[in-house]
Protein backbone atom coordinates (compact mmCIF):
# COMPACT_ATOMS: atom_id res chain seq x y z
CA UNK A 1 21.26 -102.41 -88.58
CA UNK A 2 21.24 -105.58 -87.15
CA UNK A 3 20.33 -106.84 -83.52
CA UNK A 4 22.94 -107.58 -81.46
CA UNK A 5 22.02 -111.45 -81.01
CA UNK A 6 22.23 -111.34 -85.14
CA UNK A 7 25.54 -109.77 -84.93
CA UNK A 8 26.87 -112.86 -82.35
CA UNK A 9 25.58 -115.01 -84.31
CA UNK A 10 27.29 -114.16 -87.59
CA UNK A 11 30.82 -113.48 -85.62
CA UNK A 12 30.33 -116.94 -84.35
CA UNK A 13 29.69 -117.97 -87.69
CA UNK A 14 32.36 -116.48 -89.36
CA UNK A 15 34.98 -117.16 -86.79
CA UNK A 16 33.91 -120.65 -87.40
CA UNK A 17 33.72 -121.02 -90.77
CA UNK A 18 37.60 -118.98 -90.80
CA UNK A 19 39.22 -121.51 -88.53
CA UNK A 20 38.23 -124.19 -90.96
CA UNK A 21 39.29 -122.59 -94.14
CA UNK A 22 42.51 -121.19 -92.68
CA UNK A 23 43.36 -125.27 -91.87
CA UNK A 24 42.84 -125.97 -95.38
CA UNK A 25 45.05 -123.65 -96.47
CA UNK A 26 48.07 -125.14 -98.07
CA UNK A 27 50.17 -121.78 -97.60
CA UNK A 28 53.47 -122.50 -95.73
CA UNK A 29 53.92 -118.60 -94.47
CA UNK A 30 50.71 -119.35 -92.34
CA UNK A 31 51.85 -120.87 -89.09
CA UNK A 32 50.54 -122.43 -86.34
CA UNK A 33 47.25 -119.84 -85.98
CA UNK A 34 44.75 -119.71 -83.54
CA UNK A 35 41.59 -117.31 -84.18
CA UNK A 36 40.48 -115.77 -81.10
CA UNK A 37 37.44 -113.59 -81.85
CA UNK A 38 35.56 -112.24 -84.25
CA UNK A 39 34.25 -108.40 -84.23
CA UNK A 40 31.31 -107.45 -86.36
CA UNK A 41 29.96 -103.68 -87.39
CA UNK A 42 26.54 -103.18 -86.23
CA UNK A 43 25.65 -103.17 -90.01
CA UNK A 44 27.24 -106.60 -90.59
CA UNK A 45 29.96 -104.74 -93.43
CA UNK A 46 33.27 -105.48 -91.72
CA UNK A 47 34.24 -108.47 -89.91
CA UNK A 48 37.53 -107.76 -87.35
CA UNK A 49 39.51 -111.54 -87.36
CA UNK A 50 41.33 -111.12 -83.98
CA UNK A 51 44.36 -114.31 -84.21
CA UNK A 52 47.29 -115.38 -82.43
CA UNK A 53 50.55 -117.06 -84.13
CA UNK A 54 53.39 -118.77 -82.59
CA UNK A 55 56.47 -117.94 -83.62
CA UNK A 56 59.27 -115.04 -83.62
CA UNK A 57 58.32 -111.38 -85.10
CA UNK A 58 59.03 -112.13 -88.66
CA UNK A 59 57.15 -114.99 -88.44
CA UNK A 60 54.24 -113.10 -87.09
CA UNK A 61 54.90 -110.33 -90.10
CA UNK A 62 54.91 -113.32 -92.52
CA UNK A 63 51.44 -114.94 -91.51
CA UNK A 64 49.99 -111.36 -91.80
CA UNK A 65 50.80 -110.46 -94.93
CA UNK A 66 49.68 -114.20 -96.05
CA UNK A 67 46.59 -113.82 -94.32
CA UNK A 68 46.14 -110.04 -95.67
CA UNK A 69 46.49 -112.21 -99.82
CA UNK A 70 44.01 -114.63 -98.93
CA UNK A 71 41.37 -112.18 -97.72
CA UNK A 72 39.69 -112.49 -100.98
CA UNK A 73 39.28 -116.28 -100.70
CA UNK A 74 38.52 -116.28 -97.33
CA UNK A 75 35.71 -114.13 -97.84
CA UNK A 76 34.63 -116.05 -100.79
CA UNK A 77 34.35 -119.27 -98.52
CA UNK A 78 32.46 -117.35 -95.78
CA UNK A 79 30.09 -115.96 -98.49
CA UNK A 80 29.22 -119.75 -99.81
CA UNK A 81 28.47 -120.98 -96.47
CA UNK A 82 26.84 -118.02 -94.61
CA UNK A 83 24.57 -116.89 -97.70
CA UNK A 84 23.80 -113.44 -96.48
CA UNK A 85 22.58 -110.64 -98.64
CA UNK A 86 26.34 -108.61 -97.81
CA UNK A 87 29.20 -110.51 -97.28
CA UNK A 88 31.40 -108.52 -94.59
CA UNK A 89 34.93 -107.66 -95.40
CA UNK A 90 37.72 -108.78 -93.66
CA UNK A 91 40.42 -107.35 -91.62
CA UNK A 92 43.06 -109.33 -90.05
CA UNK A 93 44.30 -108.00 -86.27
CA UNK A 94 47.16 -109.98 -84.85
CA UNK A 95 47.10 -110.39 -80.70
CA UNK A 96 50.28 -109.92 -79.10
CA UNK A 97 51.09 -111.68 -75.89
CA UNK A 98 50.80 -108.64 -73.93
CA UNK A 99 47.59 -108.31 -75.06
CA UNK A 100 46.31 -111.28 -73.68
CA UNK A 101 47.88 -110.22 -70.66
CA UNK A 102 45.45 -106.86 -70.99
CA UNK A 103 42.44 -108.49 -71.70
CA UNK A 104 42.83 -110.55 -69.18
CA UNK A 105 43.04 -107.47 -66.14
CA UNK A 106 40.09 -106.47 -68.01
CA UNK A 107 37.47 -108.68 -67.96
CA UNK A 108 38.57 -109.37 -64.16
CA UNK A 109 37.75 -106.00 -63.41
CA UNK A 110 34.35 -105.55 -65.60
């Protein structure tokens, strides 16, 4: 298992290292996409890409299913720059407005 500072660090990392490759992308169903966080496992195996996308619901259904193709490449990418023993595998999580909305009530209240 790793340490918790370990597991930061990767997320940053990757979160990172995602934004960039996402920009070079030359897909047109990926919008305008922001990634928000980055979740790790405690034993660094699956990575949790938390994003937000402009754009109507179709739109948002569109860049998913893009994003959900390129997982394969994006994890490629991430495994050339982080060289890591395991490279974690990625999972794509769309943020709705509302759930800003959420998150928002609760960190004001932690």
């Amino acid at each position: 298992m790793a340490t918790e500072r370990r597991q930061n660090k990767v997320s940053a990392f990757i979160k990172q290292e995602i934004a960039i490759t996402i920009k070079e992308l030359s897909d047109p169903r990926i919008g305008f996409i922001t990634i928000l966080s980055v979740d790790i496992t405690p034993d660094l195996k699956i990575a949790k890409i938390y994003y937000s996308v402009l754009g109507s619901d179709a739109n948002k259904r569109t860049t998913q299913r893009a994003l959900d193709q390129a997982k394969g490449y994006l994890r490629r990418q991430v495994g050339k720059a982080l060289q890591i023993k395991f490279v974690p595998e990625i999972q794509f999580f769309c943020k709705e407005d509302s759930d800003f909305g959420d998150n928002e009530v609760t960190e004001d209240t932690a």
